[in-house]
Protein backbone atom coordinates (compact mmCIF):
# COMPACT_ATOMS: atom_id res chain seq x y z
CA UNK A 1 -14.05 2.37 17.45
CA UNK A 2 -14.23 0.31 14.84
CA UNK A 3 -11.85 0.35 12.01
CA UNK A 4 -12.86 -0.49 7.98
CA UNK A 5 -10.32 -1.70 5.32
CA UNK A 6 -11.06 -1.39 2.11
CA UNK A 7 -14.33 -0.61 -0.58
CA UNK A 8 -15.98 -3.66 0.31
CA UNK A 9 -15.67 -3.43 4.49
CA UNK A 10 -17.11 0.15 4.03
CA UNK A 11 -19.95 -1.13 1.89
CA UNK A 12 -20.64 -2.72 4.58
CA UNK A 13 -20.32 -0.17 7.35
CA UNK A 14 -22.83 2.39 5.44
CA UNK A 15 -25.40 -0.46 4.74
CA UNK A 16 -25.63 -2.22 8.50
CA UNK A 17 -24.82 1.35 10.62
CA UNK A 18 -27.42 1.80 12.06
CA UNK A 19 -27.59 -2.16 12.64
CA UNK A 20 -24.17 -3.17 14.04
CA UNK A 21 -22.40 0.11 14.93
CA UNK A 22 -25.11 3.14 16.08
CA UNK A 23 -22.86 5.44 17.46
CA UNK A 24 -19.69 4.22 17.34
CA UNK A 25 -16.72 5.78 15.89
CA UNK A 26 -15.25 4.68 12.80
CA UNK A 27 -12.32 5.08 10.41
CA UNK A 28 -11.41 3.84 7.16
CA UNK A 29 -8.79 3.28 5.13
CA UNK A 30 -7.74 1.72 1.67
CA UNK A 31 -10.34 2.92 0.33
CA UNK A 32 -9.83 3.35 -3.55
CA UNK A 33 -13.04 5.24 -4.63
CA UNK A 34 -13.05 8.72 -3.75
CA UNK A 35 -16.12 9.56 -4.14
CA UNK A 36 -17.60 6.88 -1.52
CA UNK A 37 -15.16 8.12 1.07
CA UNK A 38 -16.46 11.94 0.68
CA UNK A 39 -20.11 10.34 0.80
CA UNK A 40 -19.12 7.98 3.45
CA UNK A 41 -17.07 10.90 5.73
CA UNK A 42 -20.87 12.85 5.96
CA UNK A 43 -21.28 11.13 9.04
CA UNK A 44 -19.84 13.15 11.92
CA UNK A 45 -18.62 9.53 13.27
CA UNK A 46 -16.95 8.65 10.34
CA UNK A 47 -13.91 9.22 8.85
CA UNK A 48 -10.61 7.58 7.13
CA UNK A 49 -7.78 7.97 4.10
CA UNK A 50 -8.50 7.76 0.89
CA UNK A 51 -6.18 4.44 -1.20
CA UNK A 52 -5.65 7.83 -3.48
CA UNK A 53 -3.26 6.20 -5.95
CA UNK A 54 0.09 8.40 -7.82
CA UNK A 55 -1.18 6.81 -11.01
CA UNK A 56 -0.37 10.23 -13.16
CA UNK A 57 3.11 10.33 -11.72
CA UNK A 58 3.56 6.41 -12.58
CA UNK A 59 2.10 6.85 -16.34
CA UNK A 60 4.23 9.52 -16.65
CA UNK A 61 7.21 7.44 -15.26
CA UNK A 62 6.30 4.91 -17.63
CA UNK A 63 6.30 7.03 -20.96
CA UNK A 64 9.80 8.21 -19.57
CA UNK A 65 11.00 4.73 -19.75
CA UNK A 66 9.13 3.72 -22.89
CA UNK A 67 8.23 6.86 -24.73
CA UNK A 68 7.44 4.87 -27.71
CA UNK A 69 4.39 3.61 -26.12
CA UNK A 70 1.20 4.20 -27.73
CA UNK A 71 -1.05 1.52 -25.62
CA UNK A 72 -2.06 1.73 -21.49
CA UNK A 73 -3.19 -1.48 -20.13
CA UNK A 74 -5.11 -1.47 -16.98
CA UNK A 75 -5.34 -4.78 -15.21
CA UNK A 76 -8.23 -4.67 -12.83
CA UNK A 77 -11.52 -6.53 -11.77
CA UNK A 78 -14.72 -5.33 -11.33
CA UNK A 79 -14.85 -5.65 -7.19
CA UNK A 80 -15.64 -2.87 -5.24
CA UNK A 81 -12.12 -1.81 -5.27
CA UNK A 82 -11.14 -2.88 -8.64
CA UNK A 83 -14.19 -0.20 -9.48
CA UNK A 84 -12.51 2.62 -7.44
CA UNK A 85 -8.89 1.54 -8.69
CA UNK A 86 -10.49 1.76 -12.69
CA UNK A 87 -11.59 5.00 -11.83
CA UNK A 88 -9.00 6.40 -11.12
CA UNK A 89 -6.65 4.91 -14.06
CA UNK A 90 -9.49 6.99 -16.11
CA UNK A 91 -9.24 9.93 -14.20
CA UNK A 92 -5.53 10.42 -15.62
CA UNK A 93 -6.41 9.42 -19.13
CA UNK A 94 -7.31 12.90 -20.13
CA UNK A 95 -3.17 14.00 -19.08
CA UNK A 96 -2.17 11.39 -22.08
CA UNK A 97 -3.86 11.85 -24.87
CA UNK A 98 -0.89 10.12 -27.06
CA UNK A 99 -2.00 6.91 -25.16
CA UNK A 100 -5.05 4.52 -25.91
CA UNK A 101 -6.26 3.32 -22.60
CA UNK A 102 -7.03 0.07 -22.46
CA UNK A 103 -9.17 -1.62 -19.09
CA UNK A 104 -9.19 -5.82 -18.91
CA UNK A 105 -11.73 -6.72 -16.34
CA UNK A 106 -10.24 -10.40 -15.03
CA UNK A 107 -13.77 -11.13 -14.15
CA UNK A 108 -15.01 -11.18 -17.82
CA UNK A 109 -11.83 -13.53 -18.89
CA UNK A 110 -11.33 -17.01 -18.37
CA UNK A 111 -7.08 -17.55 -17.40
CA UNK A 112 -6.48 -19.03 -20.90
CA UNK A 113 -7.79 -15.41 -22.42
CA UNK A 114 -6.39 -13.56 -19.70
CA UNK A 115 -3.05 -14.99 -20.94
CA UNK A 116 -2.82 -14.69 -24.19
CA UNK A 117 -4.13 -11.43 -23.82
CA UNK A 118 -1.59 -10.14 -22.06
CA UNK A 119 0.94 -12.42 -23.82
CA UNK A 120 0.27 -10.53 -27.30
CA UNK A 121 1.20 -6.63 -26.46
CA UNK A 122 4.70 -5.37 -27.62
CA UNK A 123 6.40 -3.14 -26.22
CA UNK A 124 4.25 -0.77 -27.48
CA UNK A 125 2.48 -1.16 -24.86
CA UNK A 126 2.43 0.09 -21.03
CA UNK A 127 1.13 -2.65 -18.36
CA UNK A 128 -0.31 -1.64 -14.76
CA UNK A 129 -1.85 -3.78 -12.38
CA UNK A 130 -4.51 -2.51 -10.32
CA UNK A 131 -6.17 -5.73 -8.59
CA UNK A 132 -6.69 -9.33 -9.79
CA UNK A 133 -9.06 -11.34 -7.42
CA UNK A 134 -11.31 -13.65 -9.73
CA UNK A 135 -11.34 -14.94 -13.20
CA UNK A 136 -14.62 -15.42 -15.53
CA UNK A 137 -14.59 -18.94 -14.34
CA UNK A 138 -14.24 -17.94 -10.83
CA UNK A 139 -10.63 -19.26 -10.06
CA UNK A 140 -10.06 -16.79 -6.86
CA UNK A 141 -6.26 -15.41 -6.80
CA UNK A 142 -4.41 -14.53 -3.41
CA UNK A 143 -2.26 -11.31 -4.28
CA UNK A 144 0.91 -13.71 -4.75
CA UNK A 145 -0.82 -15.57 -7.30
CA UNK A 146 -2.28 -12.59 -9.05
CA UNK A 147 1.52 -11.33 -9.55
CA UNK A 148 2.74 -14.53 -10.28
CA UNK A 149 -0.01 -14.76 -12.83
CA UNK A 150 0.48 -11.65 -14.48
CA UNK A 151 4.20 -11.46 -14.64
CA UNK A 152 4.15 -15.16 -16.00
CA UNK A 153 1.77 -14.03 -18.94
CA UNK A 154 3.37 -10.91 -20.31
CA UNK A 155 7.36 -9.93 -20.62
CA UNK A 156 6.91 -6.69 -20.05
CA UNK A 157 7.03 -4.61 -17.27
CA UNK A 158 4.51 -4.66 -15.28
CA UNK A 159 3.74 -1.25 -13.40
CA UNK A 160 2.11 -0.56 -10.13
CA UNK A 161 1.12 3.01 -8.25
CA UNK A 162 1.69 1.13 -4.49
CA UNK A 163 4.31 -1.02 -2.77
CA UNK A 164 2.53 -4.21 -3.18
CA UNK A 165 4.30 -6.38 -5.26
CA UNK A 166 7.41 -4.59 -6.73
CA UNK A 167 10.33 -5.84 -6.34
CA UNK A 168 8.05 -9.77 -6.35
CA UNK A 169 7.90 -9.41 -10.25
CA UNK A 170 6.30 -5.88 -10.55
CA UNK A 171 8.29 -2.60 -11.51
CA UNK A 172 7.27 0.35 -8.87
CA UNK A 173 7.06 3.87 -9.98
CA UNK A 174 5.38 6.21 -7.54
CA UNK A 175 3.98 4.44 -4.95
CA UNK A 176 1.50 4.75 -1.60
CA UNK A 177 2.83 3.41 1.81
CA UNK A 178 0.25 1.04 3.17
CA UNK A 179 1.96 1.62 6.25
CA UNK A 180 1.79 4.89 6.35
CA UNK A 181 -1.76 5.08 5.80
CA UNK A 182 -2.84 2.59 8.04
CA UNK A 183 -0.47 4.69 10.63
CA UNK A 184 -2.61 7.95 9.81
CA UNK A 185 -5.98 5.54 10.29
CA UNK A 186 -4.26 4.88 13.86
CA UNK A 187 -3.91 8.17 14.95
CA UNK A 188 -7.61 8.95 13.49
CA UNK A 189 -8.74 6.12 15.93
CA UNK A 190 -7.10 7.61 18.84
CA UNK A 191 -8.05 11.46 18.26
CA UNK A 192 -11.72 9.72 17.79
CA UNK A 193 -11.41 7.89 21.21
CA UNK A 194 -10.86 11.27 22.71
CA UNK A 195 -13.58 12.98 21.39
CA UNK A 196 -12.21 15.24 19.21
């Protein structure tokens, strides 16, 4: 069986299939657009979990902390997951209509922009970080980085909708269990293995 991590790994999968795995199972996981999973999971050899993000419950936890806020600030990229992790930050925009959603793309800012950027909101303003891996001038970021980045640029909190990074300079609010998904992926693998 082979096992796919991530937007970019399934990308991957879909376009070489019948290349590098004919007939082999698969499962994937982390993946953070729903709609490629669905399309992807048409395959009777393929299936995974979904990166399906609380990001309504950790708005909501947000305004509950700052209900003066009148600003959400998406950090993101434009990656094959930063894509799927957008989408879904737009998917809940309808459920806060007192907010003004706001998407930076680190891939269209150099780090000097990208800083003062997100020096300049009040608190006003909600932050949440999707995923930073690139700059406009290419500077690639290793999650630690990214954090260190972002929580060095702003004073605010800085929210995030999975366990990555909070309690490293990022406040939680609902969050996904990496472990627990890969754990489901696991079992997936298994029941595949068996034929079922």
């Amino acid at each position: 069986a082979v096992v796919l991590m991530d937007d970019a790994a399934l990308d991957f999968a879909v376009k070489n299939r019948d290349r590098y795995f004919k007939d082999l199972p698969m499962v994937f996981e982390g993946i953070n657009s729903p709609e490629k999973a669905e399309k992807a999971a048409r395959d009777h050899n393929m299936t995974g979990v979904v990166e399906s993000f609380p990001i309504q419950e950790t708005i909501q936890l947000a305004i509950d902390i700052n209900p003066d806020a009148v600003r959400a600030v998406v950090i993101s990229d434009s990656t094959s997951s930063g894509k799927g992790t957008t989408g879904q930050y737009i998917a809940a925009e309808k459920y806060f209509p007192q907010l003004k959603f706001e998407i930076i793309d680190t891939m269209t800012m150099d780090a000097d922009g990208l800083r003062m950027k997100l020096g300049n909101y009040g608190s006003d303003t909600l932050i949440f970080y999707g995923i930073m891996s690139e700059d406009a001038d290419g500077n690639m970021y290793s999650f630690s980085d990214a954090v260190r980045f972002v929580t060095d640029s702003t004073s605010l909190p800085v929210y995030k909708a999975d366990e990555l990074g909070v309690g490293n300079g990022f406040i939680g609010g609902y969050t996904i269990s990496y472990e627990e998904m890969g754990g489901q992926a696991g079992k997936m693998v298994l029941k595949l293995l068996d034929g079922t």
